[in-house]
N, C-alpha and C. Protein backbone atom coordinates (compact mmCIF):
# COMPACT_ATOMS: atom_id res chain seq x y z
N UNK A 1 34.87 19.57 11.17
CA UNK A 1 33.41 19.71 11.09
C UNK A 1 32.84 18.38 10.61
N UNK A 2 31.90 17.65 11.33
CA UNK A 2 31.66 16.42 11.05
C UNK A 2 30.64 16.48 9.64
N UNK A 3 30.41 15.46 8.73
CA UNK A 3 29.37 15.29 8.10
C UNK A 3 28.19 15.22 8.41
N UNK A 4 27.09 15.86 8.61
CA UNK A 4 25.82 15.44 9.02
C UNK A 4 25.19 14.88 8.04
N UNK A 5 25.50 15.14 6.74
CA UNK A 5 24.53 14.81 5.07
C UNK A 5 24.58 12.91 5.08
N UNK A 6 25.34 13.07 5.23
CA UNK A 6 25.63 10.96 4.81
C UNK A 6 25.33 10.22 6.37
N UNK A 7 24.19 9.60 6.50
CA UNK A 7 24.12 8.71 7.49
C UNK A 7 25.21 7.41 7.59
N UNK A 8 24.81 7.41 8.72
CA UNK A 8 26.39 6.04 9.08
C UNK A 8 25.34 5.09 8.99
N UNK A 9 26.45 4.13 8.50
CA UNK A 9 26.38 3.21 7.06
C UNK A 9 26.68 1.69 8.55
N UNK A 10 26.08 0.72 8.58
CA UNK A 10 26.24 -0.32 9.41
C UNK A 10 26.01 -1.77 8.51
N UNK A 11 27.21 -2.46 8.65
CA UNK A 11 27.23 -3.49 8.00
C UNK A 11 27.09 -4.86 8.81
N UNK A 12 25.19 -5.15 7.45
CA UNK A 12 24.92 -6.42 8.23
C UNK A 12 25.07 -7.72 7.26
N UNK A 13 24.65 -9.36 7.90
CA UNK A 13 24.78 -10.26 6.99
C UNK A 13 23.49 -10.64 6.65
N UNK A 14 22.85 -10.56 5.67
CA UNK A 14 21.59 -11.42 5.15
C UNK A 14 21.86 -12.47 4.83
N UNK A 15 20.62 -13.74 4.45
CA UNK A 15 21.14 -15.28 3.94
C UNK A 15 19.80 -14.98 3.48
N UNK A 16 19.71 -15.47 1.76
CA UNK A 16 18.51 -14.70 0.79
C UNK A 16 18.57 -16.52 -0.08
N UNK A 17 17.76 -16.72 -0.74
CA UNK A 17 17.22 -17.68 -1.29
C UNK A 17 18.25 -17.99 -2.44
N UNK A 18 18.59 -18.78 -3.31
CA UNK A 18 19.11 -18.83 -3.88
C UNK A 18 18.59 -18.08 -5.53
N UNK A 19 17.32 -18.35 -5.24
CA UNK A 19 16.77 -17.09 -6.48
C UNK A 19 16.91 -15.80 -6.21
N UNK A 20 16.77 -15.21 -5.16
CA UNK A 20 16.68 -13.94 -4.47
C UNK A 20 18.07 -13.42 -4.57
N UNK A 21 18.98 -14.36 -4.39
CA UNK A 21 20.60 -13.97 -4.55
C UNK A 21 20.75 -13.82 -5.92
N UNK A 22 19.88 -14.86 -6.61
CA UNK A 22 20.36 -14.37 -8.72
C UNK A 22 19.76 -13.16 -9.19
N UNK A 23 18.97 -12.55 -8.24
CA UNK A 23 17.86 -11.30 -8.48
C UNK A 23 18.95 -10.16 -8.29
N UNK A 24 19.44 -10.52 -7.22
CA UNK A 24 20.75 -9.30 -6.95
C UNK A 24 21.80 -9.38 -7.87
N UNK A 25 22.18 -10.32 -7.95
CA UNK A 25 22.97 -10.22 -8.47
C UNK A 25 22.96 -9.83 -10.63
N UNK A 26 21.83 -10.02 -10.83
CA UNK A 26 21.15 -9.64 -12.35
C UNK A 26 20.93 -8.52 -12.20
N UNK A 27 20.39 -7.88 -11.16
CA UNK A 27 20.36 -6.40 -10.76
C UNK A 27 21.71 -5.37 -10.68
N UNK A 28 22.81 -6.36 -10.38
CA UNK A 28 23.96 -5.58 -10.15
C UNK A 28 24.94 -5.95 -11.45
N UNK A 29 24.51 -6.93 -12.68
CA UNK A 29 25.20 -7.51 -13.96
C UNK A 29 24.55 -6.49 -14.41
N UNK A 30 23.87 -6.21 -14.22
CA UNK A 30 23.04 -5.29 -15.69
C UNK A 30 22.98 -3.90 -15.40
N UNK A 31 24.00 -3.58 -14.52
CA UNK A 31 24.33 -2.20 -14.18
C UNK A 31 22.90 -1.35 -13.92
N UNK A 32 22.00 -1.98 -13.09
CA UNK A 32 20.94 -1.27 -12.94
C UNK A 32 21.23 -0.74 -11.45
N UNK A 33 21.87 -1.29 -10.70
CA UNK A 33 22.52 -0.77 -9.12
C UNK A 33 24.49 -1.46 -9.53
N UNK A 34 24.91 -0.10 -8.60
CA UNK A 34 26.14 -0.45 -8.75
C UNK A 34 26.74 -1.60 -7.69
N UNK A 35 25.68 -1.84 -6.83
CA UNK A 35 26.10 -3.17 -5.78
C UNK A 35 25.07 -3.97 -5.24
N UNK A 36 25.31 -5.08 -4.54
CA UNK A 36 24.66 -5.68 -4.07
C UNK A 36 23.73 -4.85 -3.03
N UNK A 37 24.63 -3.75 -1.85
CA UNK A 37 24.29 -3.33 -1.14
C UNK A 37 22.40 -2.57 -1.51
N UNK A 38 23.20 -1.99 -2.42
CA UNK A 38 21.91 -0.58 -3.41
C UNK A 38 20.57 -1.18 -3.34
N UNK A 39 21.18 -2.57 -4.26
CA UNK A 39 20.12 -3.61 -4.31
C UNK A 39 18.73 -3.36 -3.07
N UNK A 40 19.65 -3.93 -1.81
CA UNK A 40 18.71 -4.28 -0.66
C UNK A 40 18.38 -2.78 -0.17
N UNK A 41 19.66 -2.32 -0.55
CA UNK A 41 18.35 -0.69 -0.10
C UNK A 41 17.45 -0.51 -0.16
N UNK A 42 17.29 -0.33 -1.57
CA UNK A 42 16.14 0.10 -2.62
C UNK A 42 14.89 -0.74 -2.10
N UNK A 43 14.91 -2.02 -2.40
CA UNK A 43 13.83 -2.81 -1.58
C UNK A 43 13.58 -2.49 -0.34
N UNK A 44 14.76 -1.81 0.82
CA UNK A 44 13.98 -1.99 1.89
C UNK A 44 13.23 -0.31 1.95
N UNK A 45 13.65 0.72 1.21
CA UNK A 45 13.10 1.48 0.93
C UNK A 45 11.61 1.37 0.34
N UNK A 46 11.49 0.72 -0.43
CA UNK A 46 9.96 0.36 -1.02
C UNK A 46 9.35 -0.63 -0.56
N UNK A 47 9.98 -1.17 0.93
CA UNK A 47 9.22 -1.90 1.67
C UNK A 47 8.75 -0.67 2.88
N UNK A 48 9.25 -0.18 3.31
CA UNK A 48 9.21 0.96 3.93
C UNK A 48 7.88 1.96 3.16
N UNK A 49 8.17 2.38 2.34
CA UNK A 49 7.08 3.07 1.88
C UNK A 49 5.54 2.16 1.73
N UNK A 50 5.54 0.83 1.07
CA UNK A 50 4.93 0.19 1.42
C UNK A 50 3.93 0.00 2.55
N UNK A 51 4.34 -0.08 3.36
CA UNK A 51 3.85 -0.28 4.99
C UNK A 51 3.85 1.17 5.66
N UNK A 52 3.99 2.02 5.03
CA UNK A 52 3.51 3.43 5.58
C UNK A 52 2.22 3.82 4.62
N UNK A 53 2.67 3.58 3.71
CA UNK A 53 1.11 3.24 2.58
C UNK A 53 -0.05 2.39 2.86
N UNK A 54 -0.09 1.68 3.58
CA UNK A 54 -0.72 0.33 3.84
C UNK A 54 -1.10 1.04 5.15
N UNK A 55 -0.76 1.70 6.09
CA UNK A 55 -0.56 1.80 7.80
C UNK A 55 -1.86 3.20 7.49
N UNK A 56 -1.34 4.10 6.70
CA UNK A 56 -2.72 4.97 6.13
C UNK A 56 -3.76 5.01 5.46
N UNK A 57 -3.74 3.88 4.53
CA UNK A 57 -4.72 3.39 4.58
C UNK A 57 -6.25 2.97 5.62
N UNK A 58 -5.25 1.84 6.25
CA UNK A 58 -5.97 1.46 7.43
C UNK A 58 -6.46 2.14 8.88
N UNK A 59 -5.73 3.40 8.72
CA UNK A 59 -6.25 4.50 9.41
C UNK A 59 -7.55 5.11 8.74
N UNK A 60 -7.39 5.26 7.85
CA UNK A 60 -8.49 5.70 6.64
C UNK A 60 -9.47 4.28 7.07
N UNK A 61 -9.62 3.77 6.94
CA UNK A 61 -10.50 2.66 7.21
C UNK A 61 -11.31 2.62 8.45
N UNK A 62 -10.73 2.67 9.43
CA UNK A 62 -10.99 2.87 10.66
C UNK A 62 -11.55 4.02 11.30
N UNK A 63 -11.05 5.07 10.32
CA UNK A 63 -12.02 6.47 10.92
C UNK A 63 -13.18 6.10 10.30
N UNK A 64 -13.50 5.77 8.93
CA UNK A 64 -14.89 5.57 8.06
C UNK A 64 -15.32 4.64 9.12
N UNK A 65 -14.71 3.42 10.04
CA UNK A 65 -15.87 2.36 10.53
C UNK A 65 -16.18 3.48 11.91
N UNK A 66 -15.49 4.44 12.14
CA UNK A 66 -15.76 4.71 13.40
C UNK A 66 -16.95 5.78 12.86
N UNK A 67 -16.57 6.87 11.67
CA UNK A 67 -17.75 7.42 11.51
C UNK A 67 -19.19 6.76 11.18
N UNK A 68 -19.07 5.71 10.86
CA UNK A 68 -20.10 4.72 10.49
C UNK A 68 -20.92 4.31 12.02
N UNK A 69 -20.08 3.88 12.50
CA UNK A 69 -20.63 3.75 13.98
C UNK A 69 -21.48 5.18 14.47
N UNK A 70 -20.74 6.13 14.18
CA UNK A 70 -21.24 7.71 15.34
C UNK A 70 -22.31 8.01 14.70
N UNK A 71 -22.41 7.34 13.21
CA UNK A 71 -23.53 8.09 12.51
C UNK A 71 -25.19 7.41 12.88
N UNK A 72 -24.87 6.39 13.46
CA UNK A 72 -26.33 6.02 13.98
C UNK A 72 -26.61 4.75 13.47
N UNK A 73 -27.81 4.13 14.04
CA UNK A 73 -28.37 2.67 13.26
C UNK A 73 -28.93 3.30 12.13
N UNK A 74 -29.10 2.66 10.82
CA UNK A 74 -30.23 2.64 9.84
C UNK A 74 -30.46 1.47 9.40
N UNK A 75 -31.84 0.99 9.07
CA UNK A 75 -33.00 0.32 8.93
C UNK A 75 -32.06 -0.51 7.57
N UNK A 76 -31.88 -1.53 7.42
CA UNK A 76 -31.47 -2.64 6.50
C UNK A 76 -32.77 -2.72 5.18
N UNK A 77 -32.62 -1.61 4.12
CA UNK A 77 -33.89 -1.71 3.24
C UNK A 77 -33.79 -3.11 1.79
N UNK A 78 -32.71 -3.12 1.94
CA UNK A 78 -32.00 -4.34 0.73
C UNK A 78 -31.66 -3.71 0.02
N UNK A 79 -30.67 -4.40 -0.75
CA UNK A 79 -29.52 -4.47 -1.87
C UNK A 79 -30.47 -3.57 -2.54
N UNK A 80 -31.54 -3.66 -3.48
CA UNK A 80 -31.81 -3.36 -4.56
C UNK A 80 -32.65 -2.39 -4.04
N UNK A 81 -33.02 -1.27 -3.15
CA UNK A 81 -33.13 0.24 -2.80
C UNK A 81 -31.46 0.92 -2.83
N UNK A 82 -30.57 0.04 -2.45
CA UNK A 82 -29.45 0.96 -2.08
C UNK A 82 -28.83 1.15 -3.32
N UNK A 83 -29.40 0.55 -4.45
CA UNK A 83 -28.27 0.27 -5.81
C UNK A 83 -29.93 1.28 -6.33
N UNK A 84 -31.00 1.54 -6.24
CA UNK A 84 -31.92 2.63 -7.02
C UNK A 84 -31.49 3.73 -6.28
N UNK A 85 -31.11 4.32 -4.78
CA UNK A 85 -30.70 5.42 -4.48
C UNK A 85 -29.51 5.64 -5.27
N UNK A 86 -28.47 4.79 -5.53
CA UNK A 86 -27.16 5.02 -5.85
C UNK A 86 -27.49 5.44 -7.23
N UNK A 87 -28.58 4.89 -8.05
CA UNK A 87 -28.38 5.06 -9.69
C UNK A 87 -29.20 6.74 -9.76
N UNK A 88 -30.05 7.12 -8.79
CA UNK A 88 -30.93 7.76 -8.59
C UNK A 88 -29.45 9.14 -8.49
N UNK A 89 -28.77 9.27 -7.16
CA UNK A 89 -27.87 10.02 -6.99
C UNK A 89 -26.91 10.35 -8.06
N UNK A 90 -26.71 9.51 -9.18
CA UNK A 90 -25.97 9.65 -10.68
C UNK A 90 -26.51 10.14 -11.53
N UNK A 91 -27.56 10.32 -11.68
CA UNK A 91 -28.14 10.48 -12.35
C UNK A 91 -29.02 9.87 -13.65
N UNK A 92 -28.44 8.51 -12.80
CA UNK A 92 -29.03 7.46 -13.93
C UNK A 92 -30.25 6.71 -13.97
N UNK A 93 -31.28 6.79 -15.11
CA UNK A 93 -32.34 6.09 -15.04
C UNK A 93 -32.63 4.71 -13.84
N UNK A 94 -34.00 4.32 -13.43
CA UNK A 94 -34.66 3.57 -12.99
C UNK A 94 -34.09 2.46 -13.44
N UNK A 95 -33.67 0.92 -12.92
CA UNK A 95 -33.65 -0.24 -13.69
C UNK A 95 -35.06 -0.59 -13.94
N UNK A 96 -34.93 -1.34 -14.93
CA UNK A 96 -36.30 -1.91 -15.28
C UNK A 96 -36.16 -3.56 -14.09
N UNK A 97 -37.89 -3.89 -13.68
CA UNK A 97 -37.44 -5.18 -13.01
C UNK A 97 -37.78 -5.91 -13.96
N UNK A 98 -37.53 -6.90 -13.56
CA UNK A 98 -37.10 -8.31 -14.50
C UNK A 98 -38.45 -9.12 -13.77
């Protein structure tokens, strides 16, 4: 009955900076990963999550410019109506003008 739980494991060569190699290797002295390998896992794991984090985001971004678009033109009133609606919607007093 084969293993399905443990993915097959493929061994590649990296060439890493010479700081980047003392990073692994301080990582793997200080018993925080038991190998070099773990090491680059882990990073490419939280590079991975990273860029799926980042990728939804920018989906998120893109629906707001698209709803922004569907929602219509409005009239450019200036900075300082959009910051009295905003204080107005908080509930926060009028600025005084200067």
């Amino acid at each position: 009955m084969p293993d399905t739980a443990r993915p097959k494991v493929e061994k590649i060569s990296i060439a890493l900076t010479q700081d980047m190699a003392a990073m692994v290797r301080e990582a793997v002295d200080s018993g925080e990963f038991a190998s070099s390998s773990e090491v680059v896992r882990d990073a490419l794991r939280d590079w991975k999550s990273k860029r799926t984090e980042r990728e939804l985001r920018l989906a998120e971004l893109r629906q707001m410019i698209a709803d922004g678009h569907a929602s219509g033109y409005v009239e450019w009133t200036g900075a300082a109506d959009i910051i009295a609606r905003a204080r107005e919607k908080a509930g926060l007093p009028p600025r005084d003008s200067d």
